[in-house]
N, C-alpha and C. Protein backbone atom coordinates (compact mmCIF):
# COMPACT_ATOMS: atom_id res chain seq x y z
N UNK A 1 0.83 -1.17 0.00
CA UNK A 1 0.00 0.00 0.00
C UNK A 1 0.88 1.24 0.00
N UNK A 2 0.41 2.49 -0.56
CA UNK A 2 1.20 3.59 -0.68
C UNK A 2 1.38 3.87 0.82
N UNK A 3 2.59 4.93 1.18
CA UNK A 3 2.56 5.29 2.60
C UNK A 3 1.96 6.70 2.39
N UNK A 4 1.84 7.14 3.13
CA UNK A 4 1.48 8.70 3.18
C UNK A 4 2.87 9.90 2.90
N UNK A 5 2.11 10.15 1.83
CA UNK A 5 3.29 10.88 0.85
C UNK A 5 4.31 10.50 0.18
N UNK A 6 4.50 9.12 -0.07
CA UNK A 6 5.01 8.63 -0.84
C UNK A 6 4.67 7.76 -1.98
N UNK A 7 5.34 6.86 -2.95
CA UNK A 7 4.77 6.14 -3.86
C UNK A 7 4.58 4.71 -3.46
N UNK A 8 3.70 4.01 -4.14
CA UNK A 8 3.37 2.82 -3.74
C UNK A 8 4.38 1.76 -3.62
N UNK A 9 4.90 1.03 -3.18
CA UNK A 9 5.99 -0.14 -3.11
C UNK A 9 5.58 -1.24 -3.99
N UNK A 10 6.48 -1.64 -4.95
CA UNK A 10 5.32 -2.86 -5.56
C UNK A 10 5.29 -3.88 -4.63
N UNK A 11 4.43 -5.14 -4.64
CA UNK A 11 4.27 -5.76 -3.74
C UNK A 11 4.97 -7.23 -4.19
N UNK A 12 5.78 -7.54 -3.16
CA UNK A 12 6.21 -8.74 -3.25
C UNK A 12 5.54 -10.16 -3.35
N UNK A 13 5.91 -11.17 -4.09
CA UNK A 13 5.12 -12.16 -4.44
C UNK A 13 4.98 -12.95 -3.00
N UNK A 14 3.79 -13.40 -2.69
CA UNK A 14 3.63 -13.98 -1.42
C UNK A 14 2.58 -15.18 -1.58
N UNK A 15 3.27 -16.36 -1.52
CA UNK A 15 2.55 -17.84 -1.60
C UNK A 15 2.19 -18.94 -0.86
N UNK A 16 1.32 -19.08 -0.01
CA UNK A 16 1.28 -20.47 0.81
C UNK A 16 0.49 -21.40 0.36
N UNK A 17 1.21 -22.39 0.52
CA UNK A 17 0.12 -24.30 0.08
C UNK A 17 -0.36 -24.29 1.64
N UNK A 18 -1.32 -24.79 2.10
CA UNK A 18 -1.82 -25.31 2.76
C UNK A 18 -2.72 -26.85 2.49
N UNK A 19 -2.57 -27.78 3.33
CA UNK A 19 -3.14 -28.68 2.93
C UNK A 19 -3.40 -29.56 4.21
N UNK A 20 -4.88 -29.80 4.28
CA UNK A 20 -5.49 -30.47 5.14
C UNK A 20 -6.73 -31.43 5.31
N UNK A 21 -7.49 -31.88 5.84
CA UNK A 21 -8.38 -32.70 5.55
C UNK A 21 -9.58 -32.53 4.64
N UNK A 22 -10.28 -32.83 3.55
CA UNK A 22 -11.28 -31.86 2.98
C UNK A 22 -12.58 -32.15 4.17
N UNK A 23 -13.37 -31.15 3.78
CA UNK A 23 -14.18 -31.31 4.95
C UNK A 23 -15.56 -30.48 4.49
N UNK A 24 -15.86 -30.90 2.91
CA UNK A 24 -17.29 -30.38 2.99
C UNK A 24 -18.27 -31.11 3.44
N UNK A 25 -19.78 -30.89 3.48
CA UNK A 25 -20.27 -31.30 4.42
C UNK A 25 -21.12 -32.61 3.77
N UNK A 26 -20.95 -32.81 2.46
CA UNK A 26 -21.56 -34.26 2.25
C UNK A 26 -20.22 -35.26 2.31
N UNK A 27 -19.11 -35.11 2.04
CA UNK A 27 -18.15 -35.96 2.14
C UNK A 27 -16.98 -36.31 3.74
N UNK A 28 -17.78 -35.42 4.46
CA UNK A 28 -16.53 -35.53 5.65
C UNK A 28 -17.30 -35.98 6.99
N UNK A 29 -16.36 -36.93 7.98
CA UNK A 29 -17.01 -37.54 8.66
C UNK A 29 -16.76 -36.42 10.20
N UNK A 30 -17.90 -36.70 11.05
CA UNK A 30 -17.66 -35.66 12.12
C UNK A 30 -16.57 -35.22 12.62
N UNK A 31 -15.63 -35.99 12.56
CA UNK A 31 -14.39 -35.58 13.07
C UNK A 31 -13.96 -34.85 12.41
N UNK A 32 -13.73 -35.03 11.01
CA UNK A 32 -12.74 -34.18 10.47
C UNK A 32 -13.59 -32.79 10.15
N UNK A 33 -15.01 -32.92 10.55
CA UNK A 33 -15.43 -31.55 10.53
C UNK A 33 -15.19 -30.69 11.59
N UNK A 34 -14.86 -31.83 12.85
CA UNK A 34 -14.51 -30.87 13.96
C UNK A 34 -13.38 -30.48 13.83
N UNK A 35 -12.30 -30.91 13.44
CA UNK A 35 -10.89 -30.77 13.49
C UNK A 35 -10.61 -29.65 12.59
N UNK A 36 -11.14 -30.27 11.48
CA UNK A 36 -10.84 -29.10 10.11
C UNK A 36 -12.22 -27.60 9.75
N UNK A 37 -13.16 -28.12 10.09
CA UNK A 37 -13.90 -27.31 8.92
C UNK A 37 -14.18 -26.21 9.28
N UNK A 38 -13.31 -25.33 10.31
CA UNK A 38 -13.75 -23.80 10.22
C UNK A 38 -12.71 -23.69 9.75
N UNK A 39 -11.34 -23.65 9.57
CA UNK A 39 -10.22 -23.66 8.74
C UNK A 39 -10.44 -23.89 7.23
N UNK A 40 -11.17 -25.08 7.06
CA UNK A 40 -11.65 -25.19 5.79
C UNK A 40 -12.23 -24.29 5.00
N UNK A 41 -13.20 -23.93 5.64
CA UNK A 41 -14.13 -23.23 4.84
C UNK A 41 -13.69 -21.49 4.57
N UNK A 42 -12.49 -21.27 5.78
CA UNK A 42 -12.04 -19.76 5.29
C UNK A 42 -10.91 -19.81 4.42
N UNK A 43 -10.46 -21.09 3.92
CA UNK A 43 -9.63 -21.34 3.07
C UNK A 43 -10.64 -21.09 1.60
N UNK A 44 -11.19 -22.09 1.48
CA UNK A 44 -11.82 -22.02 0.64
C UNK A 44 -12.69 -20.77 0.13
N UNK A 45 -12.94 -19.54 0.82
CA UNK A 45 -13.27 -18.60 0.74
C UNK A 45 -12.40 -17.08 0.72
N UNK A 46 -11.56 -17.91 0.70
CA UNK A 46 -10.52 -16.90 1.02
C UNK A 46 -10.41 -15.93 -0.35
N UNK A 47 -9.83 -14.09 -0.41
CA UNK A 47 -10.08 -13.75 -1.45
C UNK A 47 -8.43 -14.25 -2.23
N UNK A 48 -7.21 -14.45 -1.58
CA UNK A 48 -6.20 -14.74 -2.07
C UNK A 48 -6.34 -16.46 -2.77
N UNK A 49 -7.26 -17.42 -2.54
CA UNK A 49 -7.66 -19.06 -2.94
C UNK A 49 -7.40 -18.85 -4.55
N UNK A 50 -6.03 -19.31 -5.35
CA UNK A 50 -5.73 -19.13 -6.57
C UNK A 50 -6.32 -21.07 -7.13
N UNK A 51 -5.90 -21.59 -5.90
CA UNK A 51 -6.34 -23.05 -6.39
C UNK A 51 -6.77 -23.83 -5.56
N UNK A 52 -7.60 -24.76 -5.79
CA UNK A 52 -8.24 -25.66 -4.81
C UNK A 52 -8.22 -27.32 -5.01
N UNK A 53 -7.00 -28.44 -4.35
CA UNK A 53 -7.02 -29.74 -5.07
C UNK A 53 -7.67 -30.48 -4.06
N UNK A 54 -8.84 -31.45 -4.41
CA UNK A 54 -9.23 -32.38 -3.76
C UNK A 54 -8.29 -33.78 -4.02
N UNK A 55 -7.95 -34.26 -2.72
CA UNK A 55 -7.15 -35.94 -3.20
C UNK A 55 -7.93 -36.78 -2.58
N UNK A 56 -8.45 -37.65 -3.37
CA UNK A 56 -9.06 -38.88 -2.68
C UNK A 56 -8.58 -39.91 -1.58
N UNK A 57 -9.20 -40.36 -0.68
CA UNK A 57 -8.81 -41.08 0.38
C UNK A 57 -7.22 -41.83 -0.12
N UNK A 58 -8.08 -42.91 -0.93
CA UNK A 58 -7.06 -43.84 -1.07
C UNK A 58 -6.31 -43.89 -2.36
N UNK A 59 -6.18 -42.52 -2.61
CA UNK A 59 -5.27 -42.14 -4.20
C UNK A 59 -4.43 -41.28 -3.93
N UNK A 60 -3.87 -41.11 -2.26
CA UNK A 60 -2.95 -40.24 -2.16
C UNK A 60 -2.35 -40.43 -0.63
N UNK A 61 -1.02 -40.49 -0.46
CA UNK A 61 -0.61 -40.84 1.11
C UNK A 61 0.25 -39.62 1.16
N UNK A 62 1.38 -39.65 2.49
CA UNK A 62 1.65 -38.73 3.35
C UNK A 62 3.28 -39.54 4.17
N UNK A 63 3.96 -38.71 4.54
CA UNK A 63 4.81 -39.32 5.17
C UNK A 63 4.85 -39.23 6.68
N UNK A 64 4.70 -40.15 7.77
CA UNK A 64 3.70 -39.80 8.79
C UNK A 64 4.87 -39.19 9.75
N UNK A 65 4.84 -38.59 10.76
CA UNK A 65 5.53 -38.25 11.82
C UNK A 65 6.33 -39.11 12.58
N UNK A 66 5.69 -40.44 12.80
CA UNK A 66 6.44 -41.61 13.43
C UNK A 66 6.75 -42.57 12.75
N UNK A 67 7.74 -42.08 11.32
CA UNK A 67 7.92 -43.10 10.41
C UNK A 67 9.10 -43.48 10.72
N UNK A 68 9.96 -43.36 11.73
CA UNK A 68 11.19 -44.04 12.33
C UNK A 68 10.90 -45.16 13.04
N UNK A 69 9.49 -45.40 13.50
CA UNK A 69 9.15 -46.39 14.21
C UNK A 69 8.53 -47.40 13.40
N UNK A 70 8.54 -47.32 11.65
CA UNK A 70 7.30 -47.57 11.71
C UNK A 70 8.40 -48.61 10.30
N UNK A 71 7.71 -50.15 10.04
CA UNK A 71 8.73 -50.40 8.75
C UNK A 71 8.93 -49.73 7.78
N UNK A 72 7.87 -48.98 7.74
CA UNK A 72 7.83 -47.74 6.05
C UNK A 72 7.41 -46.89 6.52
N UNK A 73 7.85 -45.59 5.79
CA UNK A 73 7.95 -44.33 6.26
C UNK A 73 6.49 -43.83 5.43
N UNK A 74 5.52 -44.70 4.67
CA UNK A 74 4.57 -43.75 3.61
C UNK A 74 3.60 -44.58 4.33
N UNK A 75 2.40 -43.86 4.66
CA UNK A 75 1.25 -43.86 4.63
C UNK A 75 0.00 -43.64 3.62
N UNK A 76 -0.81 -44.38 3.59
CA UNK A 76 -1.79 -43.90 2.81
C UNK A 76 -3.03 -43.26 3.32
N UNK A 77 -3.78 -42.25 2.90
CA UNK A 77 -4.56 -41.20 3.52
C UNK A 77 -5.92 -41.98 3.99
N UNK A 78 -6.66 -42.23 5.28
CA UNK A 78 -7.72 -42.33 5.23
C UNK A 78 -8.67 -41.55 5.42
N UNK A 79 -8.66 -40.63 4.93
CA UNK A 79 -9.77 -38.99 4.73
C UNK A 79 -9.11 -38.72 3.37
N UNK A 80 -9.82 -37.65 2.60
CA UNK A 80 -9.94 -36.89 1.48
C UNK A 80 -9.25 -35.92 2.03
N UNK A 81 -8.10 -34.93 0.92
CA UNK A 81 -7.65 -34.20 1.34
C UNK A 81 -7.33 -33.06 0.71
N UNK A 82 -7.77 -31.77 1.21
CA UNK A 82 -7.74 -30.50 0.24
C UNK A 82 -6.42 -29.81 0.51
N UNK A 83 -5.84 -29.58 -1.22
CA UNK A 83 -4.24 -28.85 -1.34
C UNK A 83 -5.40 -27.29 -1.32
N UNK A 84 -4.49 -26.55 -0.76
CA UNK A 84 -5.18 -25.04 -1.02
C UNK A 84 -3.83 -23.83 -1.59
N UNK A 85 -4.00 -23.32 -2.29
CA UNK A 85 -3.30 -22.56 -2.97
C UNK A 85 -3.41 -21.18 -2.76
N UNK A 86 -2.87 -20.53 -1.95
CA UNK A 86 -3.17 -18.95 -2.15
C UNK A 86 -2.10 -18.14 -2.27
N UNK A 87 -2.54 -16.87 -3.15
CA UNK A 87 -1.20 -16.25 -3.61
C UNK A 87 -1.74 -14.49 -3.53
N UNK A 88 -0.88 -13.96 -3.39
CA UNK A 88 -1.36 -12.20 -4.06
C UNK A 88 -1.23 -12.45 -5.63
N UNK A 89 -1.50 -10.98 -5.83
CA UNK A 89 -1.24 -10.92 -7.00
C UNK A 89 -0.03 -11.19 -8.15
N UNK A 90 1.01 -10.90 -7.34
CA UNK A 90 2.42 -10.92 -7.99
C UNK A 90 2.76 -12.30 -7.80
N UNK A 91 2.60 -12.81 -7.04
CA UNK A 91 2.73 -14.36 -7.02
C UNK A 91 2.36 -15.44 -8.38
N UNK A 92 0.72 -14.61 -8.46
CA UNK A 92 -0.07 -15.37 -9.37
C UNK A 92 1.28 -14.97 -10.99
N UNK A 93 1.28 -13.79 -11.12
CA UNK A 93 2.41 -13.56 -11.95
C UNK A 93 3.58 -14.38 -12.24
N UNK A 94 4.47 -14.38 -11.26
CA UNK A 94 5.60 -15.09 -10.76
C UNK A 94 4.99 -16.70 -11.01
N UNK A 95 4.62 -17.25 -10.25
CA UNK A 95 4.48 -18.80 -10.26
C UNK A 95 2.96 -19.13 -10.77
N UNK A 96 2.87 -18.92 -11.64
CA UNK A 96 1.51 -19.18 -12.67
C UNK A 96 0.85 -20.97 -11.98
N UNK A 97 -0.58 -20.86 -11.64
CA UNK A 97 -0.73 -22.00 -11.63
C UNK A 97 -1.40 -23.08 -13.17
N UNK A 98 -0.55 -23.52 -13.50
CA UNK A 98 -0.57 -24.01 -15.21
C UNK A 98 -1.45 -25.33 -14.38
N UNK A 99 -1.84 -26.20 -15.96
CA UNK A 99 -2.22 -27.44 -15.92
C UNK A 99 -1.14 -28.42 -15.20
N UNK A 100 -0.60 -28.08 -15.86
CA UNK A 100 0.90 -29.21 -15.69
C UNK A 100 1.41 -29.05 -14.22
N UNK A 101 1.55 -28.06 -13.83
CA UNK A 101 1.87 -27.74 -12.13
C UNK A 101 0.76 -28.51 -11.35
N UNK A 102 -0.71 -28.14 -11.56
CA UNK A 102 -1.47 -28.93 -11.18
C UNK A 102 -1.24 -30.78 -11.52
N UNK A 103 -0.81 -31.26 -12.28
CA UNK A 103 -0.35 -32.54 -12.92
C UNK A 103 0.40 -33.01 -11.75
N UNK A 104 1.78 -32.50 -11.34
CA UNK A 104 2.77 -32.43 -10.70
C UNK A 104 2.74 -32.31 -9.76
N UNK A 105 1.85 -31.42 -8.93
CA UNK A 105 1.52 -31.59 -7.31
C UNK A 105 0.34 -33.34 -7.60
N UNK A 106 -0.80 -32.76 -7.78
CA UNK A 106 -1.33 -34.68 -7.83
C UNK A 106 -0.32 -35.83 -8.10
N UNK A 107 0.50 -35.47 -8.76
CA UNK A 107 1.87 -37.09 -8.63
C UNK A 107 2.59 -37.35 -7.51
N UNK A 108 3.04 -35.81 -6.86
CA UNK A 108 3.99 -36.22 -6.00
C UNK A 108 2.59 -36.23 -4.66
N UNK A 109 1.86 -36.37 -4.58
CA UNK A 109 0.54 -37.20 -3.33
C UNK A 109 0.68 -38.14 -3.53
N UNK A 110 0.87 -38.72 -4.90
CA UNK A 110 -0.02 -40.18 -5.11
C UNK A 110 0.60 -40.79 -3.73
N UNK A 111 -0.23 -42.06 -3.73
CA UNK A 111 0.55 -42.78 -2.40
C UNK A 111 1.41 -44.00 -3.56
N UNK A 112 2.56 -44.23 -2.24
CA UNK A 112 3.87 -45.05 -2.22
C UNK A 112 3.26 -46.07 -2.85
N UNK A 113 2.43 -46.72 -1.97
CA UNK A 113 1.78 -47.88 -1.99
C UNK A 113 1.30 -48.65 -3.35
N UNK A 114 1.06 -49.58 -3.48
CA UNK A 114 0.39 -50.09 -4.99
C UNK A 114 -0.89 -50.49 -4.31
């Protein structure tokens, strides 16, 4: 924003992924509405939301926290799970969200697993 009496600064590109349980209200089970869905839904509403990925339960895993304990370090997701994308403007500039970027985040979810 301009300061007072001076010229405007352009604005630096500013980007966060967020990604968490999806949690609309025909697909999500009470829990994850308690856990997630006021987070959810101001994501999803948000005026910076450049993209929105749904991953299906079992078409996408995670690498869990206690994977030192565990024989394999990949998990597979049992909830649906929303990538959220938000950017300013210069961002959207800077790191364009293309098809193919979208392609490329869904691959690297897929789960480990066969």
């Amino acid at each position: 924003q301009a300061q007072a009496g001076g010229p405007a600064k352009p604005m630096r590109p500013l980007q966060f992924v967020v990604v968490i349980p999806h949690c609309d209200a025909a697909a999500s089970t009470r829990v994850v509405q308690q856990a997630a869905g006021l987070g959810w839904e101001a994501l999803r509403h948000s005026p910076f939301l450049t993209k929105h990925l749904r991953f299906k339960a079992q078409e996408h895993g995670y690498c869990e926290g206690s994977q030192h304990l565990r024989p394999t370090r990949y998990k597979t997701s049992r909830f649906d799970s929303s990538l959220f994308v938000l950017q300013n403007e210069a961002a959207r500039e800077k790191w364009p969200l293309s098809s193919d970027v979208c392609r490329e985040l869904r691959g690297a979810f897929e789960s480990r697993f066969e």
